[in-house]
C-alpha atoms as a PDB file:
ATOM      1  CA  UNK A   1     106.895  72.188 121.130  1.00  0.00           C
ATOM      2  CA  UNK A   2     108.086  70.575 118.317  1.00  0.00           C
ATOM      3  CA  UNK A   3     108.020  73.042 115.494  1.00  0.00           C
ATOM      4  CA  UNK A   4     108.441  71.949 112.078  1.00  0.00           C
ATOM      5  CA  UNK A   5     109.420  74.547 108.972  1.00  0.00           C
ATOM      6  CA  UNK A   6     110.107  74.109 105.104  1.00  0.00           C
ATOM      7  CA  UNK A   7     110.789  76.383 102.447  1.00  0.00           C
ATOM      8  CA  UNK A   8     111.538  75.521  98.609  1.00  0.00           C
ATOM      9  CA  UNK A   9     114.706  76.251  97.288  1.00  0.00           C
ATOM     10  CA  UNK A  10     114.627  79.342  94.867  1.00  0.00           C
ATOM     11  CA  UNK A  11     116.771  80.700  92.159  1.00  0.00           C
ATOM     12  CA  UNK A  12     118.547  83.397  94.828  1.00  0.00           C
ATOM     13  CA  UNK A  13     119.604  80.504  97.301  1.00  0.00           C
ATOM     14  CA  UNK A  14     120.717  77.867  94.809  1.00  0.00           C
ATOM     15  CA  UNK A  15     124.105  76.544  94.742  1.00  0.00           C
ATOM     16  CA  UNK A  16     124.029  77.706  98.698  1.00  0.00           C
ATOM     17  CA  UNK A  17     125.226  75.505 101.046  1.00  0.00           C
ATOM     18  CA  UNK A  18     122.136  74.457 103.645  1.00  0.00           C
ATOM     19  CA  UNK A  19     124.345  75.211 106.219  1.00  0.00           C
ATOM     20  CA  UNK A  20     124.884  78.933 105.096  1.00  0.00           C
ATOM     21  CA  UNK A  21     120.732  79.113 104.608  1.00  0.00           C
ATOM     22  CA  UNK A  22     119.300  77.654 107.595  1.00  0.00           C
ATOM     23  CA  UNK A  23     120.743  80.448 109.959  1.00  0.00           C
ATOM     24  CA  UNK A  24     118.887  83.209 108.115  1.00  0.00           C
ATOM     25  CA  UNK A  25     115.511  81.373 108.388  1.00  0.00           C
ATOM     26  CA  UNK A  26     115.796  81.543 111.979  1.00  0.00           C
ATOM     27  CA  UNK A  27     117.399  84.704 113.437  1.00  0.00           C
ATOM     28  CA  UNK A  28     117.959  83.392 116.444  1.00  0.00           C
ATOM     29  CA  UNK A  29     119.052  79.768 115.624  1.00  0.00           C
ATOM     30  CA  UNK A  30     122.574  79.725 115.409  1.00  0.00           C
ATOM     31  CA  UNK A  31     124.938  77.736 112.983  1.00  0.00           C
ATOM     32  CA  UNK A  32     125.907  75.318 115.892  1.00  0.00           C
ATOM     33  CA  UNK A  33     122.727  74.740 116.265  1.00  0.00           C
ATOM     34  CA  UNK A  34     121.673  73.971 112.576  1.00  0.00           C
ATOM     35  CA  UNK A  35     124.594  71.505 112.634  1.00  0.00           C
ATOM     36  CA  UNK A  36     122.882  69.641 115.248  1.00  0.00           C
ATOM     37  CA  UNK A  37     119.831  69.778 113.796  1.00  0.00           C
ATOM     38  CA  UNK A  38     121.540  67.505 110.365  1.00  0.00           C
ATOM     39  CA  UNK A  39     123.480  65.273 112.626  1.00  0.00           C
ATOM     40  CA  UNK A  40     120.419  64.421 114.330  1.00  0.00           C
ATOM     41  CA  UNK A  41     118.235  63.792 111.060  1.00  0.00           C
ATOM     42  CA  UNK A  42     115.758  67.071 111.558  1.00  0.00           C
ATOM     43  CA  UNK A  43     115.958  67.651 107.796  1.00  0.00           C
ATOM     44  CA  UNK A  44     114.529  66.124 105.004  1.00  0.00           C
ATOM     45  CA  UNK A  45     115.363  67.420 101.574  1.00  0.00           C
ATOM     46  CA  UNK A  46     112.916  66.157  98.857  1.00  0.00           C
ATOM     47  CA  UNK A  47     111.500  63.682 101.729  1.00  0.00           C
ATOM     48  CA  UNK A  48     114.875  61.721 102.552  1.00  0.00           C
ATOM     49  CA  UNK A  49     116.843  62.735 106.202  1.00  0.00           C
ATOM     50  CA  UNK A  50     120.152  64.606 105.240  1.00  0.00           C
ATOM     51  CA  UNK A  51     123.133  63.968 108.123  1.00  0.00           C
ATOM     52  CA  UNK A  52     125.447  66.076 106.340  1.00  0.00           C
ATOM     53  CA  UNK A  53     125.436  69.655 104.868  1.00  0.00           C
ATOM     54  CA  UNK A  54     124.789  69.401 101.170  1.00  0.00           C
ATOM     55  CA  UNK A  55     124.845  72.625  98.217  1.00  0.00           C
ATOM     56  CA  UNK A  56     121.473  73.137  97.157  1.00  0.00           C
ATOM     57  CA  UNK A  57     119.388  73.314  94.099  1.00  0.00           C
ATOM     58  CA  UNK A  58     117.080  74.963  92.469  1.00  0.00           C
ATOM     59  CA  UNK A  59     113.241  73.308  93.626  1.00  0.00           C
ATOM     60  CA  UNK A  60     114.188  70.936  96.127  1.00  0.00           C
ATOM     61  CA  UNK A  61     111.685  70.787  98.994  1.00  0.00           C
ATOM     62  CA  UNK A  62     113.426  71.549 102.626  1.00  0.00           C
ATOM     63  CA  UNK A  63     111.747  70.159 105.505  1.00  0.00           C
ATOM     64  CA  UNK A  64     112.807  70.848 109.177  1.00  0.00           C
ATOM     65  CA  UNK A  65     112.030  70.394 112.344  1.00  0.00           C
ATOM     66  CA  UNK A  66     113.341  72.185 115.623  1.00  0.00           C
ATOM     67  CA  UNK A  67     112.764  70.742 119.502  1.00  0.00           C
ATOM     68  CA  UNK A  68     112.006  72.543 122.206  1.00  0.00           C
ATOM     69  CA  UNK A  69     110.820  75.483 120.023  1.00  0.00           C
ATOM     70  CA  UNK A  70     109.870  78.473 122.093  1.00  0.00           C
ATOM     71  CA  UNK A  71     108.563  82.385 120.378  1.00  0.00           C
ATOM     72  CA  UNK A  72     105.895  84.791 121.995  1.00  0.00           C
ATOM     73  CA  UNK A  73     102.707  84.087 122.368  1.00  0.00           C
ATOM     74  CA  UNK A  74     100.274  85.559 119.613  1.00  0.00           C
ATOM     75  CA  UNK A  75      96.353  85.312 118.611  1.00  0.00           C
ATOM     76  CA  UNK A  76      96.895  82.956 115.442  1.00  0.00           C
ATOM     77  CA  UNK A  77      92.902  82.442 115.045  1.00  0.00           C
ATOM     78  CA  UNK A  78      92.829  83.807 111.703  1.00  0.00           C
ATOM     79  CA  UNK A  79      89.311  83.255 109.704  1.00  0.00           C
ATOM     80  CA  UNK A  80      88.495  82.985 105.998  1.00  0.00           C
ATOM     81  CA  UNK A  81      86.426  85.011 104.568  1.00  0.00           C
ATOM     82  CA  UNK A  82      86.227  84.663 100.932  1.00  0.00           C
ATOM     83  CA  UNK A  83      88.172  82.090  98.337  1.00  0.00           C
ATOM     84  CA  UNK A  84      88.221  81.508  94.792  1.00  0.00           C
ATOM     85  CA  UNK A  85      90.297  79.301  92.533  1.00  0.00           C
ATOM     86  CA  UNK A  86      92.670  81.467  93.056  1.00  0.00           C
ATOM     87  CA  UNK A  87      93.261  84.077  96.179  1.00  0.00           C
ATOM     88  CA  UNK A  88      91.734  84.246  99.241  1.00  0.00           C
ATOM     89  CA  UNK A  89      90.555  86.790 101.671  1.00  0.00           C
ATOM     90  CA  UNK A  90      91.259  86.047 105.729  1.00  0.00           C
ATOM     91  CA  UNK A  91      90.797  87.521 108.818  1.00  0.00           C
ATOM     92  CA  UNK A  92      94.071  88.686 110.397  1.00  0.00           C
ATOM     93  CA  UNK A  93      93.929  88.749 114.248  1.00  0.00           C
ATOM     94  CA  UNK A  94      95.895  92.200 116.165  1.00  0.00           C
ATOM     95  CA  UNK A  95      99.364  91.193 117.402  1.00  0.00           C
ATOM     96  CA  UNK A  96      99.239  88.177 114.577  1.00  0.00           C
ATOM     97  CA  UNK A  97     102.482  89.021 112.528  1.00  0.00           C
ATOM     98  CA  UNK A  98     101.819  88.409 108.557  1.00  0.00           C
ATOM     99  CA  UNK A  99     105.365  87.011 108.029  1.00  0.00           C
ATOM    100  CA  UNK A 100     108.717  86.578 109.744  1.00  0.00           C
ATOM    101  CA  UNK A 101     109.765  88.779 112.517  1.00  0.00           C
ATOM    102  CA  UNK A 102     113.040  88.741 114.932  1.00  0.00           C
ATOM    103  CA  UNK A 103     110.451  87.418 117.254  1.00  0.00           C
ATOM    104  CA  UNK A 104     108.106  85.125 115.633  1.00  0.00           C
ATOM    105  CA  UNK A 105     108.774  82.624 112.816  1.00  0.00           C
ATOM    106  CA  UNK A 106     106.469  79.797 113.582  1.00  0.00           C
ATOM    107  CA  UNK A 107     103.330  81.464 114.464  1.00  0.00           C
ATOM    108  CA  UNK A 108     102.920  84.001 112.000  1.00  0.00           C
ATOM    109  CA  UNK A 109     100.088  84.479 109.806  1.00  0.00           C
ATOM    110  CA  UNK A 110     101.704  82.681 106.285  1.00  0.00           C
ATOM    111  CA  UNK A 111     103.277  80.067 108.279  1.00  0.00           C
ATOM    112  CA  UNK A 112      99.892  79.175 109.756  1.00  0.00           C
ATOM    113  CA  UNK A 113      97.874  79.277 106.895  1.00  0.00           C
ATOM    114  CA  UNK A 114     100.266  77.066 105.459  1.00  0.00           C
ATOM    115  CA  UNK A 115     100.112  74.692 107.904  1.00  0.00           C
ATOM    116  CA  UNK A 116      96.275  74.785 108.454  1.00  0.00           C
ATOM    117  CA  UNK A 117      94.606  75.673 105.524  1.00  0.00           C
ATOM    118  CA  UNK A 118      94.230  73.564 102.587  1.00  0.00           C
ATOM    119  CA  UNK A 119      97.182  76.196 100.959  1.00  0.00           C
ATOM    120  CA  UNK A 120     100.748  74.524 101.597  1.00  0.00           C
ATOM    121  CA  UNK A 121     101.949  76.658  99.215  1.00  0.00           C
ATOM    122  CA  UNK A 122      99.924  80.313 100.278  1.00  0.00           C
ATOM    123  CA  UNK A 123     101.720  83.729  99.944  1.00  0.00           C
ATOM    124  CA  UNK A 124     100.549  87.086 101.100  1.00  0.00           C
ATOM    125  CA  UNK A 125      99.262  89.790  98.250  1.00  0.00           C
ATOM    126  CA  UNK A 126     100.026  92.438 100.392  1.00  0.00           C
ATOM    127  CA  UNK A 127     100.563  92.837 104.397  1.00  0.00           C
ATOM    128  CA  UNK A 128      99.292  94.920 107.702  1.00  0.00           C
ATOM    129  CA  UNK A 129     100.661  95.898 110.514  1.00  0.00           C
ATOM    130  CA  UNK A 130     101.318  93.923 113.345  1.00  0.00           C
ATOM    131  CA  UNK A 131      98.952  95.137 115.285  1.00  0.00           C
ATOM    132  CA  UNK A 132      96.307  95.791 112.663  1.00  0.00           C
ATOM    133  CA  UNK A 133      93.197  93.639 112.657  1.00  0.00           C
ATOM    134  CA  UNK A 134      91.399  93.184 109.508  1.00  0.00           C
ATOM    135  CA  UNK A 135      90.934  91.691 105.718  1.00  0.00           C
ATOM    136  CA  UNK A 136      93.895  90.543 104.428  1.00  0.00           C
ATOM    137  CA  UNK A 137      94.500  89.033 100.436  1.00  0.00           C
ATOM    138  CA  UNK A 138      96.878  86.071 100.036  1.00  0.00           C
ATOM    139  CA  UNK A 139      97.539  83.906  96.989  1.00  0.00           C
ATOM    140  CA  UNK A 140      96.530  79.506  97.305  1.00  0.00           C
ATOM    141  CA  UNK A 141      99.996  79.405  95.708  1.00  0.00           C
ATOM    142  CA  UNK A 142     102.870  80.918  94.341  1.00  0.00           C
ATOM    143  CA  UNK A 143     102.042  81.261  90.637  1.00  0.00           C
ATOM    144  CA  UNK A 144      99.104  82.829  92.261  1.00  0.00           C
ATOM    145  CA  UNK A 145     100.651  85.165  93.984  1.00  0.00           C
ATOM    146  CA  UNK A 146     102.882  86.083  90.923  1.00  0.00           C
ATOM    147  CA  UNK A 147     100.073  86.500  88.840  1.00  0.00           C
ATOM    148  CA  UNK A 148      98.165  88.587  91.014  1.00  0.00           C
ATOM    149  CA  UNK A 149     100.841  90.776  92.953  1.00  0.00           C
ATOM    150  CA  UNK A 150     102.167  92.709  89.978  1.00  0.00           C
ATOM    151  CA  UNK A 151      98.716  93.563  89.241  1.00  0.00           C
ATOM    152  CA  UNK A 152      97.131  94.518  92.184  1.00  0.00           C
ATOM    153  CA  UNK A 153      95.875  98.153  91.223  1.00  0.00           C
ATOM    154  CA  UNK A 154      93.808  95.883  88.817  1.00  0.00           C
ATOM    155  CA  UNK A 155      92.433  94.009  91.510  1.00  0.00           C
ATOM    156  CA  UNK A 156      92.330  95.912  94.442  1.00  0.00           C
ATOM    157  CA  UNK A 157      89.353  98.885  93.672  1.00  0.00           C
ATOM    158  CA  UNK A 158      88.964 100.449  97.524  1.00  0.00           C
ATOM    159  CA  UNK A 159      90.594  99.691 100.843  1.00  0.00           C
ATOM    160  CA  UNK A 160      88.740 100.658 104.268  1.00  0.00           C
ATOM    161  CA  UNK A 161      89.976 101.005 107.415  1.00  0.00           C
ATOM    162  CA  UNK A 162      88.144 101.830 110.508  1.00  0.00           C
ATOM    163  CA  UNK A 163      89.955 103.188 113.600  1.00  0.00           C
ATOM    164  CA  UNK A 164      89.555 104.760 116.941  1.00  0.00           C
ATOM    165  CA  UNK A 165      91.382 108.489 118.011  1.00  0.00           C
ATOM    166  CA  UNK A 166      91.665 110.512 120.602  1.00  0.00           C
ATOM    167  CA  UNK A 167      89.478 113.487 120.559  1.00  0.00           C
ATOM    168  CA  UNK A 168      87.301 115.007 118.142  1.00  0.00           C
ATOM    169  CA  UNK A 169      87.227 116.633 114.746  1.00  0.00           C
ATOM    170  CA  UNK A 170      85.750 119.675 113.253  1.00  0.00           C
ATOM    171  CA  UNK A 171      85.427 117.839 110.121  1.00  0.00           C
ATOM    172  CA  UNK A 172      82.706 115.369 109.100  1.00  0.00           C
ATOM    173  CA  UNK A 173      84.248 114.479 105.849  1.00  0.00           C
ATOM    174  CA  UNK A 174      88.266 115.042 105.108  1.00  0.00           C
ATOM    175  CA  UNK A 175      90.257 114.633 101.970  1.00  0.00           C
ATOM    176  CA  UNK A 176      93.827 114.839 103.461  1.00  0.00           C
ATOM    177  CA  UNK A 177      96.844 114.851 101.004  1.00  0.00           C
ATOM    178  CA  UNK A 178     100.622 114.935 101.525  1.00  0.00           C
ATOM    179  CA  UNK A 179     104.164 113.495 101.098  1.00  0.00           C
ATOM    180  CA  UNK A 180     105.168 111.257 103.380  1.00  0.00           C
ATOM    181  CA  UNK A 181     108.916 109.324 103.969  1.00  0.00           C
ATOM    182  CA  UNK A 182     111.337 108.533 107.194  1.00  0.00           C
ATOM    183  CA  UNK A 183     113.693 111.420 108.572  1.00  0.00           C
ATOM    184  CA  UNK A 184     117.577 110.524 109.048  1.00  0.00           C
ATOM    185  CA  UNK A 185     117.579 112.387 112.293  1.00  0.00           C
ATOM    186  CA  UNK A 186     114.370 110.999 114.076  1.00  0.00           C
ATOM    187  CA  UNK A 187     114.371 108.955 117.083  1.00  0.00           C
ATOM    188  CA  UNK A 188     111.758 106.506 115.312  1.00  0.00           C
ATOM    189  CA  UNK A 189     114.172 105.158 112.235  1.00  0.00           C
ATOM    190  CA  UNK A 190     110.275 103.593 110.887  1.00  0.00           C
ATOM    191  CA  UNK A 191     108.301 106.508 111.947  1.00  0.00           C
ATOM    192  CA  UNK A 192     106.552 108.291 108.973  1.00  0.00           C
ATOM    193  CA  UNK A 193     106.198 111.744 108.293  1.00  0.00           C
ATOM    194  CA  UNK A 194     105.120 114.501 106.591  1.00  0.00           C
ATOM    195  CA  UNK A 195     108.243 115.893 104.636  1.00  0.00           C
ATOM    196  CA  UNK A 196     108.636 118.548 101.618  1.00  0.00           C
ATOM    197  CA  UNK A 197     110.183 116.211  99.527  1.00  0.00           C
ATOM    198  CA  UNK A 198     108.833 112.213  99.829  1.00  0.00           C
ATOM    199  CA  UNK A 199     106.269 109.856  98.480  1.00  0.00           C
ATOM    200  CA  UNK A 200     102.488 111.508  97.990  1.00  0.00           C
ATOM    201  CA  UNK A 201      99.730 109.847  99.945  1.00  0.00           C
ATOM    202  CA  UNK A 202      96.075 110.284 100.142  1.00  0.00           C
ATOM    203  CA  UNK A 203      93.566 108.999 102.926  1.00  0.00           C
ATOM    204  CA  UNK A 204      89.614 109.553 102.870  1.00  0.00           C
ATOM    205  CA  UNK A 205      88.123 110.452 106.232  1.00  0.00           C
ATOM    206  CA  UNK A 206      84.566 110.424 107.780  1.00  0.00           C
ATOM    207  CA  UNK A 207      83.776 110.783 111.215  1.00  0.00           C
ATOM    208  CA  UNK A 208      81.388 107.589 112.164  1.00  0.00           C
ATOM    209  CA  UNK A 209      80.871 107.877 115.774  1.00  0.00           C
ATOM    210  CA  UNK A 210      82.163 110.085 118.499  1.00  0.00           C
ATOM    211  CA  UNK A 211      81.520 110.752 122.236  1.00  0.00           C
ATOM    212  CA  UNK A 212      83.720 114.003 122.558  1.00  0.00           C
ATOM    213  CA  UNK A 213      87.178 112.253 124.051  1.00  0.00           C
ATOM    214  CA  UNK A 214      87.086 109.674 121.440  1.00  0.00           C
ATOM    215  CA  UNK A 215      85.761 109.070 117.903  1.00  0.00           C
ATOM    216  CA  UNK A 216      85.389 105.919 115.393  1.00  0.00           C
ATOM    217  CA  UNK A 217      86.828 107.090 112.006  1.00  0.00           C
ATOM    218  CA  UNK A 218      85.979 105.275 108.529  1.00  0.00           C
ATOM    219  CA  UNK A 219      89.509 105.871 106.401  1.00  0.00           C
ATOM    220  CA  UNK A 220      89.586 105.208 102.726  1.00  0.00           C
ATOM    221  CA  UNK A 221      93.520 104.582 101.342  1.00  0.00           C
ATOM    222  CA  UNK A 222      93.548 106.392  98.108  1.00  0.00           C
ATOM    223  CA  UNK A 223      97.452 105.721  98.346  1.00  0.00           C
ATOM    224  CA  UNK A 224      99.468 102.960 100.198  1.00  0.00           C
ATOM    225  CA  UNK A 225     102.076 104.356 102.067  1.00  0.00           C
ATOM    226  CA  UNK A 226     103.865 102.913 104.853  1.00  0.00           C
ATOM    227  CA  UNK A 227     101.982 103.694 108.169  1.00  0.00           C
ATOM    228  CA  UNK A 228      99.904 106.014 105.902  1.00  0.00           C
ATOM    229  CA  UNK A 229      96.651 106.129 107.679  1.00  0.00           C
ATOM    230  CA  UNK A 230      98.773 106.451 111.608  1.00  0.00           C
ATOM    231  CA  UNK A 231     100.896 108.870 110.345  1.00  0.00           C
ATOM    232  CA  UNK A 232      97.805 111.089 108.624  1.00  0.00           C
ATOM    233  CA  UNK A 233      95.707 110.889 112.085  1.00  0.00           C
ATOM    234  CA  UNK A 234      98.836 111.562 113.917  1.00  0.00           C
ATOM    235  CA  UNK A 235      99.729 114.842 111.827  1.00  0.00           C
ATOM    236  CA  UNK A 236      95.913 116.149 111.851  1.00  0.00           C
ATOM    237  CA  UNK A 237      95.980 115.803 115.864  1.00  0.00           C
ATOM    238  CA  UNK A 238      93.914 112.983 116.211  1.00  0.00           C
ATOM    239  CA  UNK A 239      96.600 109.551 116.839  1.00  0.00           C
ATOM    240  CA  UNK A 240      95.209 106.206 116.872  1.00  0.00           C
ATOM    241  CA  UNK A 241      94.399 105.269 120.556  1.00  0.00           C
ATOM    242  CA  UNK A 242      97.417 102.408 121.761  1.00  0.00           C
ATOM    243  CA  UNK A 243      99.486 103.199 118.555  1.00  0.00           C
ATOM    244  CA  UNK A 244     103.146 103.122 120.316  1.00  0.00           C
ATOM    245  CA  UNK A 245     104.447 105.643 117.259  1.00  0.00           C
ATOM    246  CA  UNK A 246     101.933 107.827 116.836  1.00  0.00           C
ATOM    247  CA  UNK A 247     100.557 108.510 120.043  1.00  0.00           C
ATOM    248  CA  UNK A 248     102.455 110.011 122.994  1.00  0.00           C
ATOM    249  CA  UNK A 249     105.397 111.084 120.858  1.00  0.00           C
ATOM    250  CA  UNK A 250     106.749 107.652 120.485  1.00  0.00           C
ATOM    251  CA  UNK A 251     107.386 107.651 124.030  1.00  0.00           C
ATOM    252  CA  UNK A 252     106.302 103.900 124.812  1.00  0.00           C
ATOM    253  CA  UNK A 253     107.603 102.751 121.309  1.00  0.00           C
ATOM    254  CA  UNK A 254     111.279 104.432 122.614  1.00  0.00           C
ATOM    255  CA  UNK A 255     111.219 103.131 126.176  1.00  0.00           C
ATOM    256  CA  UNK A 256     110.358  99.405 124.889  1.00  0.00           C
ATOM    257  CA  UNK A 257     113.352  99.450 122.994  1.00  0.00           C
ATOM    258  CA  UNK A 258     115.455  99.907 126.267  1.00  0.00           C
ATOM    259  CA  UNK A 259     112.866  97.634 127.807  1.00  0.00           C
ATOM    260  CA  UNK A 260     111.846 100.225 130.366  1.00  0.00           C
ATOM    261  CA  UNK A 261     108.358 100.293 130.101  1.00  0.00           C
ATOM    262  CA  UNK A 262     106.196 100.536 132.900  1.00  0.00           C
ATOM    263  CA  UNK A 263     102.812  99.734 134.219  1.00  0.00           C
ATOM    264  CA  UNK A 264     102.383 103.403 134.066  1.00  0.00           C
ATOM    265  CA  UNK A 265     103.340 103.366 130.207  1.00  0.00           C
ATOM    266  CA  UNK A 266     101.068 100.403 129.171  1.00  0.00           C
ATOM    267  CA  UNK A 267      98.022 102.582 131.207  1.00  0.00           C
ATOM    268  CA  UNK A 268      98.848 105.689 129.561  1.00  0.00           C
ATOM    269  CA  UNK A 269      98.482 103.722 126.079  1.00  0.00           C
ATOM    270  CA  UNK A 270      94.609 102.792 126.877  1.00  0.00           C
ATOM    271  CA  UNK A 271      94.858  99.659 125.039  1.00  0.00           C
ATOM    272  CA  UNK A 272      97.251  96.388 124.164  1.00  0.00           C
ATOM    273  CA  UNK A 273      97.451  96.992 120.465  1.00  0.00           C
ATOM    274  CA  UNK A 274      96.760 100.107 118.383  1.00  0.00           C
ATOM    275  CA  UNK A 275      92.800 100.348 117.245  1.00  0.00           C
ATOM    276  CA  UNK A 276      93.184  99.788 113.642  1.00  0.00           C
ATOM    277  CA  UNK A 277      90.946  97.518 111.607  1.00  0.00           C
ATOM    278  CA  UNK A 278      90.552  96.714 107.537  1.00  0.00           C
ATOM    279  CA  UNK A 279      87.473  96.800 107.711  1.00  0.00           C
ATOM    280  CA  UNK A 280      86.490  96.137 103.560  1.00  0.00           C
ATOM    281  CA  UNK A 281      88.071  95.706 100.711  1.00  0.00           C
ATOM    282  CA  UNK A 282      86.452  95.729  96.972  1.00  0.00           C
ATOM    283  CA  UNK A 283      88.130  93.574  94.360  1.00  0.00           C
ATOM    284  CA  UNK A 284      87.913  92.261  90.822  1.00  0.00           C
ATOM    285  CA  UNK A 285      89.565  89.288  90.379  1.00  0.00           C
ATOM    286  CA  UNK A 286      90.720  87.962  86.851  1.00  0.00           C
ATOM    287  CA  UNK A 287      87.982  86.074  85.086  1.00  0.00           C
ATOM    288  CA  UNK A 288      90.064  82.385  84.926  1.00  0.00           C
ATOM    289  CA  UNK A 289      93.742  80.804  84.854  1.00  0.00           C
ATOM    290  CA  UNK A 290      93.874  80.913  81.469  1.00  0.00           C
ATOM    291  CA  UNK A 291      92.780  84.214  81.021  1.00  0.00           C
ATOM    292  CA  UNK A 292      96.515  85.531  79.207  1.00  0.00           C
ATOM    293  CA  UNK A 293      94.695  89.335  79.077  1.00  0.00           C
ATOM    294  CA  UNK A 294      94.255  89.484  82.155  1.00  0.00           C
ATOM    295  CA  UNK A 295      90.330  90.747  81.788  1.00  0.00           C
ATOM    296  CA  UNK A 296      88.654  91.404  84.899  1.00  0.00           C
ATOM    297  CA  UNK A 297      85.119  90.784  85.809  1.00  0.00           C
ATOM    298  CA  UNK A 298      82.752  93.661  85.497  1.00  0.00           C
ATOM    299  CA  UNK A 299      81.654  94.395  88.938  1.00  0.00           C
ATOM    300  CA  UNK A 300      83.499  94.715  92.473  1.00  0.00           C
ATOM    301  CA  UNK A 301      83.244  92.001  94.743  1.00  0.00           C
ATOM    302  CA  UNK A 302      82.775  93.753  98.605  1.00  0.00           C
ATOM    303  CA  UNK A 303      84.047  91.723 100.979  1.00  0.00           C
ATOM    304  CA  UNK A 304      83.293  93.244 104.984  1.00  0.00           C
ATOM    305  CA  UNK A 305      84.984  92.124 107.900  1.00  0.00           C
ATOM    306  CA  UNK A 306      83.111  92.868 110.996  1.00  0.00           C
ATOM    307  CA  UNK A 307      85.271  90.648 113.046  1.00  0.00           C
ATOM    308  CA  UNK A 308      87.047  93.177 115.471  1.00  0.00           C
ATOM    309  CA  UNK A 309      89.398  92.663 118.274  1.00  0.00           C
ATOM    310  CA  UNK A 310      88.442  91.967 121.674  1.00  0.00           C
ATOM    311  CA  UNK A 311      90.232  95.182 122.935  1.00  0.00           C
ATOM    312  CA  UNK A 312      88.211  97.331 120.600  1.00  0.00           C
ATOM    313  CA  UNK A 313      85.398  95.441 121.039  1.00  0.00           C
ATOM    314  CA  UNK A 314      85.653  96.106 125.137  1.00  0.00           C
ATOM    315  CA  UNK A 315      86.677  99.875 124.630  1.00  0.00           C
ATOM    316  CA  UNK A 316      84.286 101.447 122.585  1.00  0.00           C
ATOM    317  CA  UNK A 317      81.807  99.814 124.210  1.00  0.00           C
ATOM    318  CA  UNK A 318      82.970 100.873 127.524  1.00  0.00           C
ATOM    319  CA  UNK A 319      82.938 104.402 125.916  1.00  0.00           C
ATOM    320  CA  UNK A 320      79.474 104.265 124.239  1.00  0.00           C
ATOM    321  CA  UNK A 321      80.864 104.248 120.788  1.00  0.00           C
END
């Protein structure tokens, strides 16, 4: 596969040389290998073929293409949901990274809306998970996106989540509240947890459906803390089922880092990819472009994705939920 990638140059990379840039768009692309790529005309800079590294400014339009392109495979049929003028609301596939990761650069969800939607220019308003299915917000374009991002209290009213856990509670309704952060010490340098001294964070449970072994849980974020609705289930008793942090002690999450999983890991986790789903989101978006107060209309738009994953889809029904 030919894979072709472009980025606009910023005020934070001007007066770089291309050279020095192109490595840190690709992790794994090396700076031989970005040499190659000029000396064989794979880059266009405002639409003309460079051959030699140049310093670049501030706007110019990057365009480049790399052969024989090869990343993991991923679920990249994303879905829209809602559009304005302005923002959009999609459907992110599990296992469909939102941006950038050491292992997928092409196929992740920005990229592709970029490529397929009729946003060149899309960012993302906020992110999920990797392995989190559900509603996600992005902006058509960059002003967009700056417009909207440092006022997204003001449009985001209520964030649901549904997800599946092991067990039961012996509450219908919980309020749960504590501080959360990452311990120095802990085997999981990402893992979240409940500490003395961190950042507060809030969830909403209700119990929707259970069978005993396994119930479907409707979580409200009244926060939006890293991992915060995991690391909540997790500390009550109740882990996501196929959450590789939270579940098992971390002990598939640990073991894939050494890559020394084994079939027996991947049964013990029940599923591929944690069951986690944004489920709906209620927004107000601003009123127009030219709106400078930044007035928002009067009543919440609901938007409800019902679009779960195949593996969720298969395992509650196979357990009646």
């Amino acid at each position: 596969m030919n894979a072709v990638f472009s980025f606009e140059v910023d005020r934070a990379i001007s007066d770089i040389c291309l050279l020095d840039h192109l490595p840190t768009c690709i992790p794994y692309l090396s700076s031989a290998a970005c040499k190659v790529l000029i000396q064989t005309g794979c880059i266009q800079v405002d639409g003309e073929s460079v051959l030699n590294d140049i310093l670049l400014s501030e706007g110019q339009k990057v365009v480049y293409t790399v052969p024989d392109y090869e990343e993991g495979e991923v679920d990249t049929r994303w879905k829209l949901l809602w559009k304005n003028d302005e923002i959009a609301a999609v459907q992110k596939p599990a296992n469909l990274p939102v941006s950038r990761t050491t292992r997928n650069v092409y196929n992740t969800l920005i990229q592709i809306l970029r490529r397929e939607s009729p946003w060149p220019d899309a960012h993302l308003l906020h992110r999920l998970d990797l392995e989190t299915s559900g509603i996600i917000l992005i902006g058509q374009t960059k002003a967009s996106a700056s417009k909207y991002q440092p006022n997204l209290s003001s449009l985001i009213q209520r964030k649901v989540y549904h997800a599946v856990v092991k067990g039961k509670p012996s509450w219908e309704k919980l309020d749960y509240q504590c501080e959360l952060n990452t311990l120095k010490d802990s085997a999981i340098r990402c893992q979240m947890h409940e500490v003395d001294k961190g950042k507060i964070s809030r969830t909403k449970f209700k119990i929707i459906k259970t069978n005993g072994q396994f119930s479907i849980i409707e979580c409200q974020l009244m926060t939006g803390r890293k991992h915060q609705i995991r690391a909540h289930l997790s500390i009550l008793g109740y882990p996501i089922v196929g959450d590789k942090i939270y579940s098992n002690n971390g002990e598939f999450y640990l073991k894939r880092l050494q890559d020394n999983t084994s079939q027996q890991d991947h049964a013990k986790l029940i599923t591929p990819h944690h069951l986690l789903h944004a489920y709906q989101i209620h927004i107000t978006p601003f009123k127009s472009n030219s709106d400078e107060s930044k007035n928002t209309i009067s009543e919440p738009l609901v938007i409800t994705n019902t679009s779960y994953s195949e593996a969720w889809l298969s395992f509650t029904e196979k357990q009646g939920l």
